[in-house]
Protein backbone atom coordinates (compact mmCIF):
# COMPACT_ATOMS: atom_id res chain seq x y z
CA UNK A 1 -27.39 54.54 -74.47
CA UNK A 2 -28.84 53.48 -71.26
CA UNK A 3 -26.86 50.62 -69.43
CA UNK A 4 -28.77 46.84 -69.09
CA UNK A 5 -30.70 46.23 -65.88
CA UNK A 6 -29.15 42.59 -65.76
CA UNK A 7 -25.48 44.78 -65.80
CA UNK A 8 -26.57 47.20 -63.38
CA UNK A 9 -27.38 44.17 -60.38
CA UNK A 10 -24.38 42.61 -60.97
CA UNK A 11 -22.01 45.36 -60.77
CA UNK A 12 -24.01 46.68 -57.82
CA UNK A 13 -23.54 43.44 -56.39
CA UNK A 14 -19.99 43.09 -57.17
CA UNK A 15 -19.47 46.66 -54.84
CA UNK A 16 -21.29 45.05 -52.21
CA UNK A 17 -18.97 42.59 -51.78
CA UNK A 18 -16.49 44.21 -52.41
CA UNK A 19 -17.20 46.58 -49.13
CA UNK A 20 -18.42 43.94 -47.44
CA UNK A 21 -14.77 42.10 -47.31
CA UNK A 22 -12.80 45.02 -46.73
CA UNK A 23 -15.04 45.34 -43.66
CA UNK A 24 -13.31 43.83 -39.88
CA UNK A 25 -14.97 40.34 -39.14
CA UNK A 26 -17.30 40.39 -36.04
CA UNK A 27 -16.31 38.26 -33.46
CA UNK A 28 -18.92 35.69 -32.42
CA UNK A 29 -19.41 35.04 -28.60
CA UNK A 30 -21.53 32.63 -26.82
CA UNK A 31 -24.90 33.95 -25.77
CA UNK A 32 -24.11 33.44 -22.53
CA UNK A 33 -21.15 36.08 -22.13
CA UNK A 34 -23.43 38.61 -24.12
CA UNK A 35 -25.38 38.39 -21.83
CA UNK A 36 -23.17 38.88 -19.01
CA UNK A 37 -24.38 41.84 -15.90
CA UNK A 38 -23.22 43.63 -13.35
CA UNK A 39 -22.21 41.11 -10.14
CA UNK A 40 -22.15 37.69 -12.26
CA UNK A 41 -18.53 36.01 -11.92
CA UNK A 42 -16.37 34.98 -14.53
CA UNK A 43 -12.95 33.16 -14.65
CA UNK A 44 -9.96 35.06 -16.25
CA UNK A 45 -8.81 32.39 -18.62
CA UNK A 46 -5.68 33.99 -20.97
CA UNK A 47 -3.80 32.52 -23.80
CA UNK A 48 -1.34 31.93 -21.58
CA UNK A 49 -0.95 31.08 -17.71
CA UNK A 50 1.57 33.15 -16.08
CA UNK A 51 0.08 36.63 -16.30
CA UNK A 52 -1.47 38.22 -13.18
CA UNK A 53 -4.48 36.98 -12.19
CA UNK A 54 -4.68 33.56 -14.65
CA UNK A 55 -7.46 31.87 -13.84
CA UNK A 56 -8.40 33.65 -10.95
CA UNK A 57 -12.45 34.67 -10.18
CA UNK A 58 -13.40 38.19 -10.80
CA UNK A 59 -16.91 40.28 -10.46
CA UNK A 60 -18.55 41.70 -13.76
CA UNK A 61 -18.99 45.38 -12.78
CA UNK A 62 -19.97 46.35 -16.45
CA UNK A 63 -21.65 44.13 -19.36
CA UNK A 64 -20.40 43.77 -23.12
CA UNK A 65 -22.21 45.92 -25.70
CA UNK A 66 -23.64 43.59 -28.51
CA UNK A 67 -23.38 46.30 -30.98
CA UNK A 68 -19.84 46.06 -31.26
CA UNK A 69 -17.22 44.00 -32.90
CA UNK A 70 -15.03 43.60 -30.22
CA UNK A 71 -16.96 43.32 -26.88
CA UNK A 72 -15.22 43.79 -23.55
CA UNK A 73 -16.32 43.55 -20.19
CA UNK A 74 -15.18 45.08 -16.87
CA UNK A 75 -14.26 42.94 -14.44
CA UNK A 76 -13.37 43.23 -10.80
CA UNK A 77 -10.55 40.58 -8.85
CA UNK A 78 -10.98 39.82 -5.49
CA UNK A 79 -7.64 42.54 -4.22
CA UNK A 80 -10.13 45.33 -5.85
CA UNK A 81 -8.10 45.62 -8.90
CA UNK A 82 -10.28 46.22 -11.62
CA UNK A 83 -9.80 45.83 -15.36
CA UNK A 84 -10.79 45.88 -18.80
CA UNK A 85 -11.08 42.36 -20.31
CA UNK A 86 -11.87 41.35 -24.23
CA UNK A 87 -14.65 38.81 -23.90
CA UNK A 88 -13.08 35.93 -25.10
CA UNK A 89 -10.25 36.40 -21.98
CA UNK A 90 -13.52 35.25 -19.57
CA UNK A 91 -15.26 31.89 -19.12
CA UNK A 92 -17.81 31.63 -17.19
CA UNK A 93 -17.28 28.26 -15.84
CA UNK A 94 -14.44 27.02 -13.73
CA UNK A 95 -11.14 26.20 -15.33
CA UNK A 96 -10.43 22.53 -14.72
CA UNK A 97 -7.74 22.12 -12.15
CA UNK A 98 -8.29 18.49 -11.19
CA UNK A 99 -5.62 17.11 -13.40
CA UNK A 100 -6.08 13.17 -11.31
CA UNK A 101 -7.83 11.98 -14.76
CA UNK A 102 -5.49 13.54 -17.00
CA UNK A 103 -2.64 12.01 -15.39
CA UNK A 104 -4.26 8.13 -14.72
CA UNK A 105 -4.91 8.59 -18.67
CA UNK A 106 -1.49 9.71 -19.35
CA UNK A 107 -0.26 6.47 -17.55
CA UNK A 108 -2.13 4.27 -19.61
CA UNK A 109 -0.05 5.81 -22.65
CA UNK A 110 2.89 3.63 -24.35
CA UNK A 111 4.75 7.27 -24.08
CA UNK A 112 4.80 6.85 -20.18
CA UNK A 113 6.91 4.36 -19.71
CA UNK A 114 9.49 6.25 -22.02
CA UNK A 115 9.75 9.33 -19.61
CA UNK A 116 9.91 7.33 -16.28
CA UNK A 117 13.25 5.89 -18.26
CA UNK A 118 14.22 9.48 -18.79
CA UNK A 119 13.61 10.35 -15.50
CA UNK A 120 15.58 7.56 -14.46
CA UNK A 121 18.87 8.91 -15.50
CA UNK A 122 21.34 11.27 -14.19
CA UNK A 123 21.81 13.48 -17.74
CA UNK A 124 20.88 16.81 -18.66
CA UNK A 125 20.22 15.84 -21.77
CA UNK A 126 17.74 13.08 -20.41
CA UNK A 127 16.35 15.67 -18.20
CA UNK A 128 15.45 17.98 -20.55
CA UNK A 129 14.28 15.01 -23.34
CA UNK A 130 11.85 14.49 -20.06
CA UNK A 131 10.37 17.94 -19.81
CA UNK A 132 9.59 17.72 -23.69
CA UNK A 133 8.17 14.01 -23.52
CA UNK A 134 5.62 15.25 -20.53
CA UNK A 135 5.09 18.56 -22.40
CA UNK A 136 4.04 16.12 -25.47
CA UNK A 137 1.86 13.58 -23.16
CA UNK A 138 0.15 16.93 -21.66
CA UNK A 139 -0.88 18.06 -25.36
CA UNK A 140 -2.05 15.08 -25.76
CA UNK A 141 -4.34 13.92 -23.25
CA UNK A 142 -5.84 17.59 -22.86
CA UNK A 143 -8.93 18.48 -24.82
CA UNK A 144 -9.12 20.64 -27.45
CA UNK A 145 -11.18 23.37 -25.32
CA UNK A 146 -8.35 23.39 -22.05
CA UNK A 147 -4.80 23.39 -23.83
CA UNK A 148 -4.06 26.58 -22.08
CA UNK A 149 -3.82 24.42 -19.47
CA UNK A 150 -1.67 21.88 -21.06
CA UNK A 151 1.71 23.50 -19.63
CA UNK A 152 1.02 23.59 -15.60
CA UNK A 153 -0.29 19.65 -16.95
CA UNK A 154 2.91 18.84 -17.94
CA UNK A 155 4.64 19.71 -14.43
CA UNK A 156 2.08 17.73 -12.95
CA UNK A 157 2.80 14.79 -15.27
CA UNK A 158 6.23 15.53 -14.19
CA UNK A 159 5.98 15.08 -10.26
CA UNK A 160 3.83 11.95 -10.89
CA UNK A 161 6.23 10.19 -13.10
CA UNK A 162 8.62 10.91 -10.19
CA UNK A 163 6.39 9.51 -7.54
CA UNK A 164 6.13 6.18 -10.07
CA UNK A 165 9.59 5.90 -9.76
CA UNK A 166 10.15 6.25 -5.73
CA UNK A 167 7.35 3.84 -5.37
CA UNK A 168 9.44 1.36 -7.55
CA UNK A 169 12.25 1.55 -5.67
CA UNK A 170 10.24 1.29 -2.43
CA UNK A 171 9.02 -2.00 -3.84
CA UNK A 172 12.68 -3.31 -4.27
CA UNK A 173 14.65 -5.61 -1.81
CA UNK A 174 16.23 -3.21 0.81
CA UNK A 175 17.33 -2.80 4.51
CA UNK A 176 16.47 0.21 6.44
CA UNK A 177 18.69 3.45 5.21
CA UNK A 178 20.62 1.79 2.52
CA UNK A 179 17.45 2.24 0.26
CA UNK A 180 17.19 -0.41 -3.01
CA UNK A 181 19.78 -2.59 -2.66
CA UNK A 182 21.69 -2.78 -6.40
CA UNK A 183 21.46 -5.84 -8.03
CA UNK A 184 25.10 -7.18 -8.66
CA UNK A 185 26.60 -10.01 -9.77
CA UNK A 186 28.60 -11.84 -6.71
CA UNK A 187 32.34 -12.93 -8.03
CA UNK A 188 32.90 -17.02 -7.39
CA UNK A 189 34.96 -17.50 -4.83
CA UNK A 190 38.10 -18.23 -6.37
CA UNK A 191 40.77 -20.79 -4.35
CA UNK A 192 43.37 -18.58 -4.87
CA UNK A 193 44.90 -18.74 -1.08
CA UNK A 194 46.37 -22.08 -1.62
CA UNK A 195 49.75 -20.58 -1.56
CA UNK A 196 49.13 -17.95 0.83
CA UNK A 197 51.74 -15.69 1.24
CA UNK A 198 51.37 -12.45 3.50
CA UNK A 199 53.69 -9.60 3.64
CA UNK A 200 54.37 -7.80 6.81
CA UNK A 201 51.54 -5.30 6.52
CA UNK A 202 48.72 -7.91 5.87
CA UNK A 203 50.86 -10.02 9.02
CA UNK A 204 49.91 -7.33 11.17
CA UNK A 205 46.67 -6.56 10.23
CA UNK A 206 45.75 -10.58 10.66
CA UNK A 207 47.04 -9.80 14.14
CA UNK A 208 45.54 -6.74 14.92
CA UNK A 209 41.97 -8.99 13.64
CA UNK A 210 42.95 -11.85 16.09
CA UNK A 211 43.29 -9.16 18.86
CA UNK A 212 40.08 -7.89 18.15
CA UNK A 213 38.30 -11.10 18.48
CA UNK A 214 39.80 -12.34 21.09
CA UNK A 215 39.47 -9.35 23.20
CA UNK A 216 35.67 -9.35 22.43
CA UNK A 217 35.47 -5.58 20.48
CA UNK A 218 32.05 -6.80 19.12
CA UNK A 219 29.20 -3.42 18.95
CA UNK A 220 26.71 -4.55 21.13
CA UNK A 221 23.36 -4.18 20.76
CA UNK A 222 22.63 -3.40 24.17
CA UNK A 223 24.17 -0.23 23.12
CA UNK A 224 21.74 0.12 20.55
CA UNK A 225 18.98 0.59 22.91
CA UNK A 226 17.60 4.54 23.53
CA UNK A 227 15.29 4.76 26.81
CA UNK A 228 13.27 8.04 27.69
CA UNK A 229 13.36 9.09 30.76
CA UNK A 230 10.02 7.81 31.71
CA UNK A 231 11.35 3.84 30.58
CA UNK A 232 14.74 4.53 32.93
CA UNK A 233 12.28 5.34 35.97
CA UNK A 234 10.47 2.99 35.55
CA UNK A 235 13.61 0.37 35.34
CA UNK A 236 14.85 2.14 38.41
CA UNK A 237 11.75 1.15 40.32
CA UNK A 238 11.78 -2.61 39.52
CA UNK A 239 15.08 -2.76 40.54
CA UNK A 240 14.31 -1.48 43.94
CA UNK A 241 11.23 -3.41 44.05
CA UNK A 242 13.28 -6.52 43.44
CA UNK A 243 15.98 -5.64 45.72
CA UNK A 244 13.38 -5.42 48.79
CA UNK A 245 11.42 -8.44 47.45
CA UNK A 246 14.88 -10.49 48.08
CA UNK A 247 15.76 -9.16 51.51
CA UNK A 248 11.73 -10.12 52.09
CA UNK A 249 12.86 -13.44 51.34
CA UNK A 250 16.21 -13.46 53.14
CA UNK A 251 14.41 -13.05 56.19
CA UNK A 252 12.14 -15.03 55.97
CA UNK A 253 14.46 -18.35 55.41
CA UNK A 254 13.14 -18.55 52.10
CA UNK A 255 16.09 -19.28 49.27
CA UNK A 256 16.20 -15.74 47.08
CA UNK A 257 14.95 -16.48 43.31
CA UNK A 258 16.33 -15.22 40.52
CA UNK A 259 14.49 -12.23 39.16
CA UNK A 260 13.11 -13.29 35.30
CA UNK A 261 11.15 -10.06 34.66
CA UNK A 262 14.21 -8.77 32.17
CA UNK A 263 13.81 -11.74 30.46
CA UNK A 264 10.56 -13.17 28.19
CA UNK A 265 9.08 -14.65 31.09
CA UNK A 266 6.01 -17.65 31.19
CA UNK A 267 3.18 -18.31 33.82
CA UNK A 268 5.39 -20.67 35.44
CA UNK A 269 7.76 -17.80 35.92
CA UNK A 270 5.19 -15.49 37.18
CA UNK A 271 3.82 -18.66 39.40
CA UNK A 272 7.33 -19.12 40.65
CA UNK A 273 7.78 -15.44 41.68
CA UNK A 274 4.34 -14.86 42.63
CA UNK A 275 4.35 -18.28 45.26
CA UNK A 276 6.97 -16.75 47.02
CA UNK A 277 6.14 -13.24 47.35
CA UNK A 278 2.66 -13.99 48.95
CA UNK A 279 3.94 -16.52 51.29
CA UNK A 280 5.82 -14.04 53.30
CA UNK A 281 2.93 -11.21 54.17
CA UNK A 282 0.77 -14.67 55.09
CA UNK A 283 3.69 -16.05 57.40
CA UNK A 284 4.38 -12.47 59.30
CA UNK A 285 0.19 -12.37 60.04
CA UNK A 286 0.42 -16.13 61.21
CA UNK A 287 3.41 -16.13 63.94
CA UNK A 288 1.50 -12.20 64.53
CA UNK A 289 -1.82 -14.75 65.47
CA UNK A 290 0.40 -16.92 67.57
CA UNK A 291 1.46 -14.16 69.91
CA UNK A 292 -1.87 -12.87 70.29
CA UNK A 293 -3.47 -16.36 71.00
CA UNK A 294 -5.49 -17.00 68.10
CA UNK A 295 -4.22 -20.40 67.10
CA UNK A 296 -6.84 -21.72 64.75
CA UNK A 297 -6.21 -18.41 62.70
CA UNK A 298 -2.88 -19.23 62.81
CA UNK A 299 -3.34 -22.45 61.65
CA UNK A 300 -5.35 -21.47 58.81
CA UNK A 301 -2.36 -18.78 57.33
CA UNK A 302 0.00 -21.87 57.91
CA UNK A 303 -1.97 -23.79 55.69
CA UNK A 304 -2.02 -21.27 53.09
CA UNK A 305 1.65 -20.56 53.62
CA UNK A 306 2.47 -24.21 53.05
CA UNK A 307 -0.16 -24.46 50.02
CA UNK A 308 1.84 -21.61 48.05
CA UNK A 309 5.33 -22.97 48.57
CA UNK A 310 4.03 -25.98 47.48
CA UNK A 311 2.98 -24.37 44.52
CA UNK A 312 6.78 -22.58 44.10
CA UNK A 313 7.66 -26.32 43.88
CA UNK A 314 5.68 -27.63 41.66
CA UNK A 315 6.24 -24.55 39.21
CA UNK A 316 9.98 -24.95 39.88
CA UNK A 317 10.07 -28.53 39.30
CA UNK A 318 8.57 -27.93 35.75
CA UNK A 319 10.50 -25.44 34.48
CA UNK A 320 13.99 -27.33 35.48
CA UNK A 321 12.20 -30.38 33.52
CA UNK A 322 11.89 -27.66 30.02
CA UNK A 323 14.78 -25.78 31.23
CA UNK A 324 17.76 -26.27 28.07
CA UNK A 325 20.81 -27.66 29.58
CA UNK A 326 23.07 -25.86 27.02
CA UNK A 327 23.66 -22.87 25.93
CA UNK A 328 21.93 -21.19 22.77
CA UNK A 329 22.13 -17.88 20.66
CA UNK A 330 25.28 -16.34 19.73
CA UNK A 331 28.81 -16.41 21.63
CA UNK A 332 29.82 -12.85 21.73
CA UNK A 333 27.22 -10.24 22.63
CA UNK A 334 27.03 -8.65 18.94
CA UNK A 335 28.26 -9.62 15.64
CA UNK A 336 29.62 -6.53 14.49
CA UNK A 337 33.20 -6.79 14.50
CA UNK A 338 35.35 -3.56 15.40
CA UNK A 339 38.62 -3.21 13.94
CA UNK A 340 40.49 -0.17 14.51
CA UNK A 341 44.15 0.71 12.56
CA UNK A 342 46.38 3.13 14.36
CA UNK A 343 49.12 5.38 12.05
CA UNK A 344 52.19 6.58 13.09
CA UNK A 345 51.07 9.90 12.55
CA UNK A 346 48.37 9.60 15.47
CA UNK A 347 45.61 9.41 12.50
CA UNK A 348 43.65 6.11 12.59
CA UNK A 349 41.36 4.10 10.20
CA UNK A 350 38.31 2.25 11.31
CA UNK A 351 36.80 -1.26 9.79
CA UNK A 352 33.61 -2.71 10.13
CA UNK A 353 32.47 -6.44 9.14
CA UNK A 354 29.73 -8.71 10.15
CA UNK A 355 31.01 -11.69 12.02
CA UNK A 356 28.42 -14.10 13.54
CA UNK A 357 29.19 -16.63 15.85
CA UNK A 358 27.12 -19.06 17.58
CA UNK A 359 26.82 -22.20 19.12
CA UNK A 360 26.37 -24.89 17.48
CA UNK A 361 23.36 -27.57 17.97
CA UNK A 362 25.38 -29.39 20.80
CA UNK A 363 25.36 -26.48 22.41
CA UNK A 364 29.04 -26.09 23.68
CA UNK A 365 30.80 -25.93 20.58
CA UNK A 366 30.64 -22.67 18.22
CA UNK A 367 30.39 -22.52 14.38
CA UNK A 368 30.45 -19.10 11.99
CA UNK A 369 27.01 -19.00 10.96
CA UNK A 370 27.86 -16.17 7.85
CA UNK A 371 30.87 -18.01 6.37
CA UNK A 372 29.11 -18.94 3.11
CA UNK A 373 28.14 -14.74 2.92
CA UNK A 374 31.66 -13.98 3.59
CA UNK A 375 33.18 -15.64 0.98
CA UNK A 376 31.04 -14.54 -1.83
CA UNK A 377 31.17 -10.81 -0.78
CA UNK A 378 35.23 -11.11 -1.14
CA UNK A 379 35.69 -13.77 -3.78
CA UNK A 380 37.82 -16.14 -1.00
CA UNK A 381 37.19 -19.82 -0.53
CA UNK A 382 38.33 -20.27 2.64
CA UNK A 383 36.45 -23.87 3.24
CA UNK A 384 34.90 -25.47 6.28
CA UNK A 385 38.33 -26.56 7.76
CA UNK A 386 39.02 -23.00 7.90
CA UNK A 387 36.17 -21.77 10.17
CA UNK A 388 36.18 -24.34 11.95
CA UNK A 389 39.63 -24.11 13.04
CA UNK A 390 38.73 -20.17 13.94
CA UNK A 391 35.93 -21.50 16.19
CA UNK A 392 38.63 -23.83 17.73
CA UNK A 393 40.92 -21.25 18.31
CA UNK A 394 38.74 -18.59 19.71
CA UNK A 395 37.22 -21.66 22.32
CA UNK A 396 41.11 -22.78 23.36
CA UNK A 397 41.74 -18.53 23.95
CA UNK A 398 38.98 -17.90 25.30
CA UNK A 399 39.07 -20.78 27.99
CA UNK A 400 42.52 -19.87 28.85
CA UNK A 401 41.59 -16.67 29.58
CA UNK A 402 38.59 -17.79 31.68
CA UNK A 403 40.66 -20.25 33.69
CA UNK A 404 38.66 -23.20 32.23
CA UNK A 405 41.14 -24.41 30.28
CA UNK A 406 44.62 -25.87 31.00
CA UNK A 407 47.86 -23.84 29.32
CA UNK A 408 49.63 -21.28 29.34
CA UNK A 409 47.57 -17.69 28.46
CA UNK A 410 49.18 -16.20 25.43
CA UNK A 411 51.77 -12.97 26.73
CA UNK A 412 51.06 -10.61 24.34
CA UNK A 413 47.45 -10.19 22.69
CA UNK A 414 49.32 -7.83 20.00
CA UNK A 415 50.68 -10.60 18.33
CA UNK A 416 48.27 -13.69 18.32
CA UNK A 417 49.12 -15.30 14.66
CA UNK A 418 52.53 -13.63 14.10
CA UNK A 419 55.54 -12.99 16.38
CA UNK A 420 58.13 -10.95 16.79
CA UNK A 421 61.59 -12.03 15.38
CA UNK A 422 64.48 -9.96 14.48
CA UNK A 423 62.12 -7.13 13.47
CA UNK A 424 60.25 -9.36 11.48
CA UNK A 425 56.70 -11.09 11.97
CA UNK A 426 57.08 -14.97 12.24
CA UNK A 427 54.00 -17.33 12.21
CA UNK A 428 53.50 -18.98 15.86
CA UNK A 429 54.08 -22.82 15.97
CA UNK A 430 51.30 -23.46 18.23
CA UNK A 431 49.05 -21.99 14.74
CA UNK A 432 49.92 -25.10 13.02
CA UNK A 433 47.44 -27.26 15.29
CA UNK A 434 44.53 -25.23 13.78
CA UNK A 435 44.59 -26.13 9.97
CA UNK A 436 44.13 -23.44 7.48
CA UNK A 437 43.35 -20.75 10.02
CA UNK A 438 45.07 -18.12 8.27
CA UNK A 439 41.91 -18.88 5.61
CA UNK A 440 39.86 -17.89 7.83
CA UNK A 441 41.55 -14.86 8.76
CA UNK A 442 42.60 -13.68 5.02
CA UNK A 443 38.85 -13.76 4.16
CA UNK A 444 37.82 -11.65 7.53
CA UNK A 445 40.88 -9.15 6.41
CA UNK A 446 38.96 -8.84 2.58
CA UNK A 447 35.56 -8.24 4.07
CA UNK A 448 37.00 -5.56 6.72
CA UNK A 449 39.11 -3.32 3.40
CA UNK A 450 35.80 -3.70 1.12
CA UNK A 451 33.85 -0.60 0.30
CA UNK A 452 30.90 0.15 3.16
CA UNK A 453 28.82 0.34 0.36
CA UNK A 454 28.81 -3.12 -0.51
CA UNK A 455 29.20 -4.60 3.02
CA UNK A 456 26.48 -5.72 5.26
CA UNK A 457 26.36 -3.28 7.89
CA UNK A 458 24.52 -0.55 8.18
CA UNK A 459 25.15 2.85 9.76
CA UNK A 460 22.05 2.68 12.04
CA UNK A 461 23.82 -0.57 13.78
CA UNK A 462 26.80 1.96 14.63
CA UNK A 463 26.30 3.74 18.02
CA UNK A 464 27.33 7.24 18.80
CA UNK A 465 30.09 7.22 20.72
CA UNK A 466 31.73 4.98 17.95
CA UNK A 467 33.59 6.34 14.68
CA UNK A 468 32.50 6.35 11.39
CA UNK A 469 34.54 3.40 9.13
CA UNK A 470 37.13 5.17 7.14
CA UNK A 471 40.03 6.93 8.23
CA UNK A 472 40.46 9.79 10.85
CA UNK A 473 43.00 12.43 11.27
CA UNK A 474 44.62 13.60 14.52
CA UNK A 475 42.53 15.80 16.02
CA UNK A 476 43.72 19.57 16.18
CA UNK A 477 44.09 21.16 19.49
CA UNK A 478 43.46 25.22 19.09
CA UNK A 479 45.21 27.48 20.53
CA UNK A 480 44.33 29.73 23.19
CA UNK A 481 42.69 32.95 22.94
CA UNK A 482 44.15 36.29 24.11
CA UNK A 483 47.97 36.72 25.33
CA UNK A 484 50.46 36.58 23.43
CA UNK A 485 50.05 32.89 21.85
CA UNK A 486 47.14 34.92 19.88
CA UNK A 487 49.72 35.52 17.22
CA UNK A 488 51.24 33.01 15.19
CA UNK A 489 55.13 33.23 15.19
CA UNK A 490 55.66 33.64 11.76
CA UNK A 491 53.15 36.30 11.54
CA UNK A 492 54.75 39.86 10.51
CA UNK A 493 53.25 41.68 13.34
CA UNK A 494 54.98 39.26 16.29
CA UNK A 495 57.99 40.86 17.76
């Protein structure tokens, strides 16, 4: 019996199939790599990045067969290594390295803001939480076609988050090389010296602060001051110019002026030096027309020479009329104060505070301009008595000293406050006519034992050839080299 037509198709069909899925799939390209020939370039785009020669451009040396089901092409890199590439390892355009709008997308992201806090903190655990948020933000804002690219994206995202961060901080309140200054919360001062009792050690180290002042260990900021070579010359040479522009004057009867080009001089200052300095070439050529008998020359220069010193008086009388008859600025030549702690054991510790003194608007008297900052960096109300009596005191010693003042100069600047009894330190009678001075001097003594970090002094404002604050050990002087000192005495080859 002959089998149905209908039956026949449909199992014939069935086979068809049947070989038709146990057959491999063809891979479908783009036309354009089929149609890839010798010399075109391609990009080597792999799965992933760090093999040799990702994303580098290479030179088609043979085309893919389209008869195939896996095409390949063979490519040539620019060393003249050559290779065998599947054709969906190629691209024929340019793999996007430009990852500026990837990242100014990324920042727009609520996810952003997460990994700068990451970033932010010291952790491992937060560092590595950081590396998976920007992996995350890279996957993300890449399109579908370039996540291959999505890891070096995420080390990008990485060093810009970073950058975000140092720009905040740049944006901060800071001084120059303490970087952001740490908001913290300052302590009230507290009014807990009214029963102020000092051991010895704090005794001596209120002394050893009175020394200091009085004796004017202030940095400088002259010393601050770096000249080239070039700006030392050139100082060298208006010093000599000044020094022959006096003796000019010296001779020629004329009263010597004092030189104002250190200083931030005016046109009257320049009119005042200037008067002067061409008067005496004009007076020389007008006694030089007497001798040779031209006296209406000579009358002429002596006009001149009268019309400039003239003009030295009028520019002399005006600045004495603007001229300040008091003094202004600050009393000591820095406001750095320098405190330095010697040990028995030759060692020594060094303290730095600020300490700014100036005058005061009558202009002979001298008030602590940073009293208010010193007491809420320590915590100390000292009051206004206080500092004022320390501006009274360092006046009366200072005059002394001087010879502008009547008394008796003190003996012994080692012991200002606190003298010398039976081994003990006693406070001074003559203290007691300077209320609450040893305030004054208890709130200095807190600011100089505080942490540098949280003073107001920077290491910049410390010259060179001054230590470090903290404390120093004696210095170790080596031994000599060669002879017999080369060997230790306990060593097991000395004899």
């Amino acid at each position: 019996m002959t089998e149905p037509t209908w039956k026949r198709t449909l199992r014939e069909s069935n086979q068809a199939d049947n070989r038709r899925e146990k057959q491999p799939r063809r891979t479908y390209h783009a036309p354009s790599l089929l149609n890839l020939r010798p010399g075109d370039t391609v990009w080597y785009t792999p799965k992933h990045m760090d093999v040799a020669y990702a994303g580098q451009k290479a030179t088609v040396r043979r085309g893919p067969r389209k008869d195939v089901l896996n095409a390949s092409v063979r490519v040539e890199f620019s060393d003249g290594q050559q290779r065998t590439l599947r054709l969906n390892l190629v691209s024929r355009t340019t793999p996007r390295t430009d990852a500026a709008p990837l990242i100014d997308e990324a920042r727009r992201l609520p996810s952003w803001k997460r990994l700068l806090e990451l970033l932010g903190r010291p952790e491992e655990e937060a560092r590595q939480q950081a590396e998976e948020r920007a992996r995350q933000i890279a996957g993300m804002v890449t399109p579908k076609a370039e996540r291959k690219f999505s890891g070096d994206l995420a080390a990008q995202l990485l060093d810009a988050a970073r950058a975000d961060l140092a720009a905040a901080a740049a944006r901060q309140a800071q001084r120059g090389g303490r970087g952001p200054v740490t908001p913290a919360h300052l302590p009230v001062p507290t009014d807990d010296l009214a029963q102020l009792e000092l051991d010895q050690e704090r005794r001596a180290m209120v002394n050893n602060i009175a020394r200091c002042i009085h004796r004017r260990y202030f940095l400088s900021d002259a010393e601050l001051r770096d000249l080239t070579e070039q700006e030392r010359e050139q100082e060298r040479v208006t010093g000599l110019m000044s020094v022959f522009i006096r003796a000019a004057q010296g001779d020629a009867g004329l009263v010597p002026i004092k030189d104002s080009s250190k200083g931030k001089g005016s046109a009257l200052h320049g009119q005042l030096h200037d008067s002067l300095t061409e008067a005496y070439p004009l007076a020389l050529e007008a006694c030089q027309m007497l001798v040779a008998g031209k006296g209406q020359h000579a009358l002429t220069l002596a006009l001149e020479v009268r019309e400039r010193l003239l003009a030295h008086v009028a520019a002399n009388t005006e600045l004495d009329r603007a001229r300040r008859k008091h003094h202004t600025g600050r009393y000591f030549h820095g406001d750095v104060l320098s405190v330095r702690e010697e040990h028995e054991d030759g060692g020594m510790t060094q303290y730095y505070a600020r300490l700014t003194i100036v005058y005061a608007e009558d202009g002979h008297s001298v008030t602590v301009a940073n009293a208010a900052e010193l007491e809420s960096m320590t915590g100390t109300r000292a009051g206004v008595q206080a500092w004022t009596s320390l501006c009274r005191w360092i006046e009366d010693h200072s005059d002394r000293a001087d010879g502008r003042k009547q008394g008796r100069r003190q003996d012994n600047d080692e012991h200002l406050i606190y003298r010398e009894d039976r081994d003990t330190l006693v406070l001074r009678e003559s203290v007691g006519r300077y209320p609450n001075l040893l305030r004054a001097f208890e709130c200095l003594r807190r600011a100089l034992l505080m942490p540098e970090r949280d003073k107001d002094v920077l290491r910049s404002e410390i010259p060179e050839n001054h230590p470090a604050p903290g404390h120093h050990d004696l210095p170790q002087t080596r031994a000599k080299e060669g002879g017999l000192d080369k060997l230790p005495q306990n060593s097991p080859n000395s004899s």
